[in-house]
C-alpha atoms as a PDB file:
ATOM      1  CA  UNK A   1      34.614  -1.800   6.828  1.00  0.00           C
ATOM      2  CA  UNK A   2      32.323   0.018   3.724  1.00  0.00           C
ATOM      3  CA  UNK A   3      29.542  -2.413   4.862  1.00  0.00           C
ATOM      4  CA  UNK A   4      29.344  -0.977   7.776  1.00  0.00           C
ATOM      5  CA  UNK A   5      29.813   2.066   7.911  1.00  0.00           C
ATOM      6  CA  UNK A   6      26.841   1.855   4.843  1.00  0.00           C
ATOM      7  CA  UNK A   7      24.966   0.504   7.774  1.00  0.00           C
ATOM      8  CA  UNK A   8      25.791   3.384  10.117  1.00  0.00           C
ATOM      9  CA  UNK A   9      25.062   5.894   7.665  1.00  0.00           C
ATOM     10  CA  UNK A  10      21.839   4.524   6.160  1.00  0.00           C
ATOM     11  CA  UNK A  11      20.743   4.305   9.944  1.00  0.00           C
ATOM     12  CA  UNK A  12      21.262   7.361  10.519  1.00  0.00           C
ATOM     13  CA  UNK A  13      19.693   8.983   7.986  1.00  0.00           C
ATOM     14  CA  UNK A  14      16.709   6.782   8.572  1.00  0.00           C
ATOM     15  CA  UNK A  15      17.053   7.996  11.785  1.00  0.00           C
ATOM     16  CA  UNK A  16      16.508  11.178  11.938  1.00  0.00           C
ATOM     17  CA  UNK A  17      14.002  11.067   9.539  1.00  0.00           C
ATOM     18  CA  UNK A  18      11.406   8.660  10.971  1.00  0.00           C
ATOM     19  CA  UNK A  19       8.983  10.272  13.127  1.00  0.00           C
ATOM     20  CA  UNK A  20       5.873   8.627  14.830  1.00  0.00           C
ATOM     21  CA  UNK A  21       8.113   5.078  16.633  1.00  0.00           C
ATOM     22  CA  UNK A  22       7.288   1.390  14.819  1.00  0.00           C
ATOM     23  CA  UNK A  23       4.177   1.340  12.473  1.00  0.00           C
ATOM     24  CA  UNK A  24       4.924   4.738  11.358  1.00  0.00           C
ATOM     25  CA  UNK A  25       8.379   3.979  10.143  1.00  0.00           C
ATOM     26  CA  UNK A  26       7.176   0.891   8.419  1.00  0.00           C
ATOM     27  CA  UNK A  27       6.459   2.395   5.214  1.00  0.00           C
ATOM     28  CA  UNK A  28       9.565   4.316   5.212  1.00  0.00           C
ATOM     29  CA  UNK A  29      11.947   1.489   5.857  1.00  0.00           C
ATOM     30  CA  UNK A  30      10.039  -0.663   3.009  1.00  0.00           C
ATOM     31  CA  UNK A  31      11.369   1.665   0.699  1.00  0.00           C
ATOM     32  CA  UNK A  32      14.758   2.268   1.624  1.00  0.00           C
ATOM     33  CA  UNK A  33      15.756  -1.070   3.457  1.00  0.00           C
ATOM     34  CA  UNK A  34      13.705  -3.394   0.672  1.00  0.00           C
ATOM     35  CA  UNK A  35      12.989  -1.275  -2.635  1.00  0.00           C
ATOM     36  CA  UNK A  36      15.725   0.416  -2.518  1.00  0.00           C
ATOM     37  CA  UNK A  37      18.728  -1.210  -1.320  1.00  0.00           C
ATOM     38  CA  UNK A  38      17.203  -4.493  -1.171  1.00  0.00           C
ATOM     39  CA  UNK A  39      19.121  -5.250   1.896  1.00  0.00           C
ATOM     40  CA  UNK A  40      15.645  -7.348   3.054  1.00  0.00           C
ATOM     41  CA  UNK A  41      12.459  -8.503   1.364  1.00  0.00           C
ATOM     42  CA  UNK A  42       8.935  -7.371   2.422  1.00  0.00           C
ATOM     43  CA  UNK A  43       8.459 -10.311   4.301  1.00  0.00           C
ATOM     44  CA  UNK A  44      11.320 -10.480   6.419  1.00  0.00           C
ATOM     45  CA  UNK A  45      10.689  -6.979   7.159  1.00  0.00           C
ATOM     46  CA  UNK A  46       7.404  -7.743   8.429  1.00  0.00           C
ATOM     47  CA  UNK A  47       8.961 -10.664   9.626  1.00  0.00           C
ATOM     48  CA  UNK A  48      11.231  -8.245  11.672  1.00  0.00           C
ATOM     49  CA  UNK A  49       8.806  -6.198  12.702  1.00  0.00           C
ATOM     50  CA  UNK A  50       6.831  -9.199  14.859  1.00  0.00           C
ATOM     51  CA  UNK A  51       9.717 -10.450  16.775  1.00  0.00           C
ATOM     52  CA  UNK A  52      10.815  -6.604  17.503  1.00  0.00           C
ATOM     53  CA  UNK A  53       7.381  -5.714  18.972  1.00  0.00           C
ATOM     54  CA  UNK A  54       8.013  -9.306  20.938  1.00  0.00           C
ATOM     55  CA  UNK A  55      11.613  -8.689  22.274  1.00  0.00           C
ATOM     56  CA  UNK A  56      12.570  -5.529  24.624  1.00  0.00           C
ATOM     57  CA  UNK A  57      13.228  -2.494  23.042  1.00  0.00           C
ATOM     58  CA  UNK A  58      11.938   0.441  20.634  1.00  0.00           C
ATOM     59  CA  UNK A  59      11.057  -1.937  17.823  1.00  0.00           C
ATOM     60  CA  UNK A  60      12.438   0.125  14.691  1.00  0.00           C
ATOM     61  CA  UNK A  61      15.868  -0.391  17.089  1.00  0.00           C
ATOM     62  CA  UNK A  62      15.210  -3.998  16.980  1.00  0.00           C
ATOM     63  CA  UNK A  63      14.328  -3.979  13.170  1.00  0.00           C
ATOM     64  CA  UNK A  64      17.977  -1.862  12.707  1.00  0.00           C
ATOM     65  CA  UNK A  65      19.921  -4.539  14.336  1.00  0.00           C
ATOM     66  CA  UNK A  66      18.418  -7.581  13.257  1.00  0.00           C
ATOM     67  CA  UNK A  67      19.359  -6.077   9.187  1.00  0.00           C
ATOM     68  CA  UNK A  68      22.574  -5.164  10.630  1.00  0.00           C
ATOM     69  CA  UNK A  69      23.381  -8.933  11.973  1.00  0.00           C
ATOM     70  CA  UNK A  70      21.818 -10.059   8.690  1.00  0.00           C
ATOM     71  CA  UNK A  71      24.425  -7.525   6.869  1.00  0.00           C
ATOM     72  CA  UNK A  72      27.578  -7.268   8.678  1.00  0.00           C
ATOM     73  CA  UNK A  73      27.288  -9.861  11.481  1.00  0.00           C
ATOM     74  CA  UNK A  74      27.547  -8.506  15.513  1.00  0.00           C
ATOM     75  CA  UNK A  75      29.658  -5.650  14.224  1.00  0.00           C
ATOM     76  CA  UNK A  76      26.537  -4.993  11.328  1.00  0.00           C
ATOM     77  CA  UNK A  77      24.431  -4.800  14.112  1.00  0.00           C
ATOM     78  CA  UNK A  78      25.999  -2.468  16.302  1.00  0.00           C
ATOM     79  CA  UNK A  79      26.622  -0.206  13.402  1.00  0.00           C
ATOM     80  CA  UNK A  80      23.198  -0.504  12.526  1.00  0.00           C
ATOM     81  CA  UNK A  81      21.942   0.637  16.249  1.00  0.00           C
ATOM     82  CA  UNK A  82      24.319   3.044  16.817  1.00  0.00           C
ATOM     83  CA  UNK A  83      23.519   4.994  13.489  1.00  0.00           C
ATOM     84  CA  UNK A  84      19.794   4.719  14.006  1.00  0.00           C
ATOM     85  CA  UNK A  85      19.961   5.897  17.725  1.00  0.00           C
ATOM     86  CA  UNK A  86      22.205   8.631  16.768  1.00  0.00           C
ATOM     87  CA  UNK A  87      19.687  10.757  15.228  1.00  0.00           C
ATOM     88  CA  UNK A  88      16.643  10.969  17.678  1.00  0.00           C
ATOM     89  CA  UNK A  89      19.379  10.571  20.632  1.00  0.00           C
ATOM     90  CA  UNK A  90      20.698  14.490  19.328  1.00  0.00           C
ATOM     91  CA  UNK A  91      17.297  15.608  18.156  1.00  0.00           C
ATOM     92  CA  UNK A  92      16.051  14.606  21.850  1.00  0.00           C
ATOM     93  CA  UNK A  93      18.898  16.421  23.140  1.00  0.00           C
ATOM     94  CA  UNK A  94      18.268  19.729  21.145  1.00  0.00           C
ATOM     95  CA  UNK A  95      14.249  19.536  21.856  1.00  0.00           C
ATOM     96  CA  UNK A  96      15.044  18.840  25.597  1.00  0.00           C
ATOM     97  CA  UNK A  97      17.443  22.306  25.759  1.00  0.00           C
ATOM     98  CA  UNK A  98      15.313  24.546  23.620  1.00  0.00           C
ATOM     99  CA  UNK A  99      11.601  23.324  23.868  1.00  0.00           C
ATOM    100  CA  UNK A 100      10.540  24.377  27.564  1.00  0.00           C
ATOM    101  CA  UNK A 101      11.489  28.209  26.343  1.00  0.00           C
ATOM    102  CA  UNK A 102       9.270  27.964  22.927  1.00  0.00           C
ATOM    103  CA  UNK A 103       6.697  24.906  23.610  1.00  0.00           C
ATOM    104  CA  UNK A 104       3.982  28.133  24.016  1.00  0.00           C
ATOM    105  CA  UNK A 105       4.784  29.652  20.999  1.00  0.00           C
ATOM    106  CA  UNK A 106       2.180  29.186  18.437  1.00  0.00           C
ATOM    107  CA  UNK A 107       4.240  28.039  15.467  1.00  0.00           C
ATOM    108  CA  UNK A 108       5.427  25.027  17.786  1.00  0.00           C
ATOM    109  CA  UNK A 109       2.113  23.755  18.590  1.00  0.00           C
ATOM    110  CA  UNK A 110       1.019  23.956  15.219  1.00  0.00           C
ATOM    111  CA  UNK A 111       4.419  21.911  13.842  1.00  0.00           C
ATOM    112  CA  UNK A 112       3.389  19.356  16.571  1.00  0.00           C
ATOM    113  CA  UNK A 113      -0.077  19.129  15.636  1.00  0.00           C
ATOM    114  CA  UNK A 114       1.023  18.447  11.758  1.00  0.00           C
ATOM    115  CA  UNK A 115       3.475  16.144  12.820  1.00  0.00           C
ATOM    116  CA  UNK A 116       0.985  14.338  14.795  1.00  0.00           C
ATOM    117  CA  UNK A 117      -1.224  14.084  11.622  1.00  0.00           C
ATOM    118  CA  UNK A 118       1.535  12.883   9.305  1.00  0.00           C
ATOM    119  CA  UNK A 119       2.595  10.173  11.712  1.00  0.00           C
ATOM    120  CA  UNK A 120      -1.567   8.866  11.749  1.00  0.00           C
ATOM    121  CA  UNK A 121      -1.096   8.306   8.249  1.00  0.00           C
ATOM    122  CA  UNK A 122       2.022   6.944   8.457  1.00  0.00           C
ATOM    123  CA  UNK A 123       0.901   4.790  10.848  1.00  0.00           C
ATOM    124  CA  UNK A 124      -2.599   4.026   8.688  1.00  0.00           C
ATOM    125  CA  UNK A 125      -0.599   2.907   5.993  1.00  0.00           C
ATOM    126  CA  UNK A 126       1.688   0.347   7.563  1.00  0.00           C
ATOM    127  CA  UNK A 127      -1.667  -0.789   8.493  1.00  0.00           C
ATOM    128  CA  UNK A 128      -3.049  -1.243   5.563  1.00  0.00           C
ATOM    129  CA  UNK A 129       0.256  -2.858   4.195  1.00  0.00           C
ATOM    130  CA  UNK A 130       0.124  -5.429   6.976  1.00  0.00           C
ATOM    131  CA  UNK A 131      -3.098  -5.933   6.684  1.00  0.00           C
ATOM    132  CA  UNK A 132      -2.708  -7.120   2.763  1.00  0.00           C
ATOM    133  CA  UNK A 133       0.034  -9.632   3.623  1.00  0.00           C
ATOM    134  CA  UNK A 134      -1.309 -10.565   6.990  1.00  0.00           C
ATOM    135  CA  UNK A 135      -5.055 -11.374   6.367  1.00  0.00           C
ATOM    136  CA  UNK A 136      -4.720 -14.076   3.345  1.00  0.00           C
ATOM    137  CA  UNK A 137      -7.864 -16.211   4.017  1.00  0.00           C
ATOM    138  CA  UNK A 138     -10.667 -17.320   6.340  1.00  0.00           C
ATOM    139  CA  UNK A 139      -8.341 -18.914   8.919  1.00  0.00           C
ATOM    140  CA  UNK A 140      -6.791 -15.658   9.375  1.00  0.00           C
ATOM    141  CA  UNK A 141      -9.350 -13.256   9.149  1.00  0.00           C
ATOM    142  CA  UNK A 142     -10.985 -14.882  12.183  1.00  0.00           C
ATOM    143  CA  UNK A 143      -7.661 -15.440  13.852  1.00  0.00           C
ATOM    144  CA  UNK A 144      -7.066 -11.385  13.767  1.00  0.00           C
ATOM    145  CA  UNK A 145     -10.932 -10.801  15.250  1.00  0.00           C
ATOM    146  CA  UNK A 146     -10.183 -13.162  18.043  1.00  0.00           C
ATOM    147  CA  UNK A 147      -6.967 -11.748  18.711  1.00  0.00           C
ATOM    148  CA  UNK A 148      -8.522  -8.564  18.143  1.00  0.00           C
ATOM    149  CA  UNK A 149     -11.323  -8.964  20.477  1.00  0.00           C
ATOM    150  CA  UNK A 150      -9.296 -10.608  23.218  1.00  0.00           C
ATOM    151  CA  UNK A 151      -6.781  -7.659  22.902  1.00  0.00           C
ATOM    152  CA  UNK A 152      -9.459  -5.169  22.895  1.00  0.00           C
ATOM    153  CA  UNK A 153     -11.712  -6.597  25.381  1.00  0.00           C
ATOM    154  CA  UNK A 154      -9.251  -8.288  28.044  1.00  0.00           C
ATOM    155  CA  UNK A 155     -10.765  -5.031  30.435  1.00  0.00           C
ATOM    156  CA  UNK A 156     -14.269  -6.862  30.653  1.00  0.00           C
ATOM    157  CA  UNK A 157     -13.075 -10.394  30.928  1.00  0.00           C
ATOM    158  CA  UNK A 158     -12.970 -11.504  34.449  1.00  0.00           C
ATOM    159  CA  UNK A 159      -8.667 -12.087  33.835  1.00  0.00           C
ATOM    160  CA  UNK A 160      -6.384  -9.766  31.991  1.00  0.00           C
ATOM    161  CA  UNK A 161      -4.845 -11.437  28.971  1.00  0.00           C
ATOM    162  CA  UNK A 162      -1.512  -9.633  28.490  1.00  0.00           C
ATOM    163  CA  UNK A 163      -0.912  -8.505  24.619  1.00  0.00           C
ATOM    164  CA  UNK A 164       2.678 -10.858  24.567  1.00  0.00           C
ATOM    165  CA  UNK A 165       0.732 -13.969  25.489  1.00  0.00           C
ATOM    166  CA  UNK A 166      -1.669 -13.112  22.267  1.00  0.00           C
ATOM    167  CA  UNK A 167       1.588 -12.744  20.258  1.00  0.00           C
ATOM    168  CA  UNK A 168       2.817 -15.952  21.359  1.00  0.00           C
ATOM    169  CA  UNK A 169      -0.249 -17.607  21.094  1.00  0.00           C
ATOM    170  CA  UNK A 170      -1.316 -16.063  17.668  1.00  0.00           C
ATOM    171  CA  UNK A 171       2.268 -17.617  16.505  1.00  0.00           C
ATOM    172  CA  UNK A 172       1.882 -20.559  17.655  1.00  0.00           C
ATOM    173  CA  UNK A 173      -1.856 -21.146  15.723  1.00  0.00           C
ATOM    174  CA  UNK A 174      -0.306 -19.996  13.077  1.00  0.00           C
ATOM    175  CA  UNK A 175       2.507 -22.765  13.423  1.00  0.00           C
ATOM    176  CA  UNK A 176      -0.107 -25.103  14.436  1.00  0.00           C
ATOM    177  CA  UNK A 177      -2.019 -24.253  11.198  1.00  0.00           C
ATOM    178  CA  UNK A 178       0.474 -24.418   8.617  1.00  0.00           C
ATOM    179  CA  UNK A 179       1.826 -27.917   9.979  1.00  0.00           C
ATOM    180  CA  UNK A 180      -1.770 -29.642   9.604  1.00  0.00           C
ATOM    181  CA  UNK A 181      -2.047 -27.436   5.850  1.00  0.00           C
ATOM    182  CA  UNK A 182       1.239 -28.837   4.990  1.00  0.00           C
ATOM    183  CA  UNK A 183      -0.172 -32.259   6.303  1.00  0.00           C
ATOM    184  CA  UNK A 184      -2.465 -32.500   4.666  1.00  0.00           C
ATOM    185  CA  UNK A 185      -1.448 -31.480   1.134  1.00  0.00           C
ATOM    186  CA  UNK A 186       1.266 -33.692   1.460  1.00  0.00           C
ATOM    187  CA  UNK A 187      -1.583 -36.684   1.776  1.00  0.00           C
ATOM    188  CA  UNK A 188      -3.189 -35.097  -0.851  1.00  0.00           C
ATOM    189  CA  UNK A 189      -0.057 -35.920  -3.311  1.00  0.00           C
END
């Protein structure tokens, strides 16, 4: 029952303060999920981060419960959820009653404007952290510019080329790859 209620309250704080949805929590989450508590390792937390852009859902609400099944099982993961959605859930609700009277004021669009700057970095950085662990040679460097290109493209291509089918297909190059590495180091030997 401590385990999870850890969860809960570790999502919750996390919760309320992670501002900016997925990439921008990254770096936050790093540090308290895997430096700090060691509840994950980087790479499963990247690892998490994939398949929770790839399943339904607000993917740092995806990332919560997957750590919470790893943690505490199906009750890990609905603490997990239910602490993290607590926190924007009642911030939401407190915006939503107050903001239409003071959205004009000054002070408020200047507060939104910083917090739109902080989350770019945030954002930036989980980039750049991605980026180090993501793009480890040749193979995928030029995978990412395909994908990129496709992605970024698919509006001038005669056929759309919707952003899950480059997820799946991205993964399964990647499983394609590895098997024929593996291959053939294992001839090698």
């Amino acid at each position: 029952m401590n385990n999870l209620l850890d969860l809960y309250l570790t999502y919750l704080k996390l919760g309320f303060v992670t501002f900016g949805g997925g990439y921008a929590m990254l770096p936050i989450l790093e540090r308290e999920l895997a430096d700090k508590r060691r509840w994950t390792t980087l790479d499963e937390l990247r690892d998490y981060f994939s398949i929770g852009q790839c399943t339904p859902g607000i993917i740092a609400l995806n990332v919560s419960t997957f750590i919470g099944q790893k943690r505490g099982g199906v009750a890990g993961a609905i603490a997990a959820g239910l602490g993290f959605m607590t926190g924007p859930i009642s911030i939401i609700l407190v915006i939503a009653a107050f903001l239409t009277n003071f959205a004009d004021l000054a002070i408020i669009q200047h507060a939104f404007a910083g917090i739109r700057v902080c989350v770019c970095v945030l954002i930036i950085q989980a980039v750049l952290r991605l980026w180090s662990k993501s793009i480890v040679d040749a193979f995928t460097l030029i995978l990412y510019l395909v994908i990129f290109l496709l992605n970024g493209f698919s509006g001038l291509l005669p056929f759309r080329i919707p952003a899950a089918v480059l997820v799946i297909l991205a993964g399964i190059i990647g499983i394609v790859s590895s098997t024929i590495k593996a291959g053939k180091e294992d001839s090698a030997k």
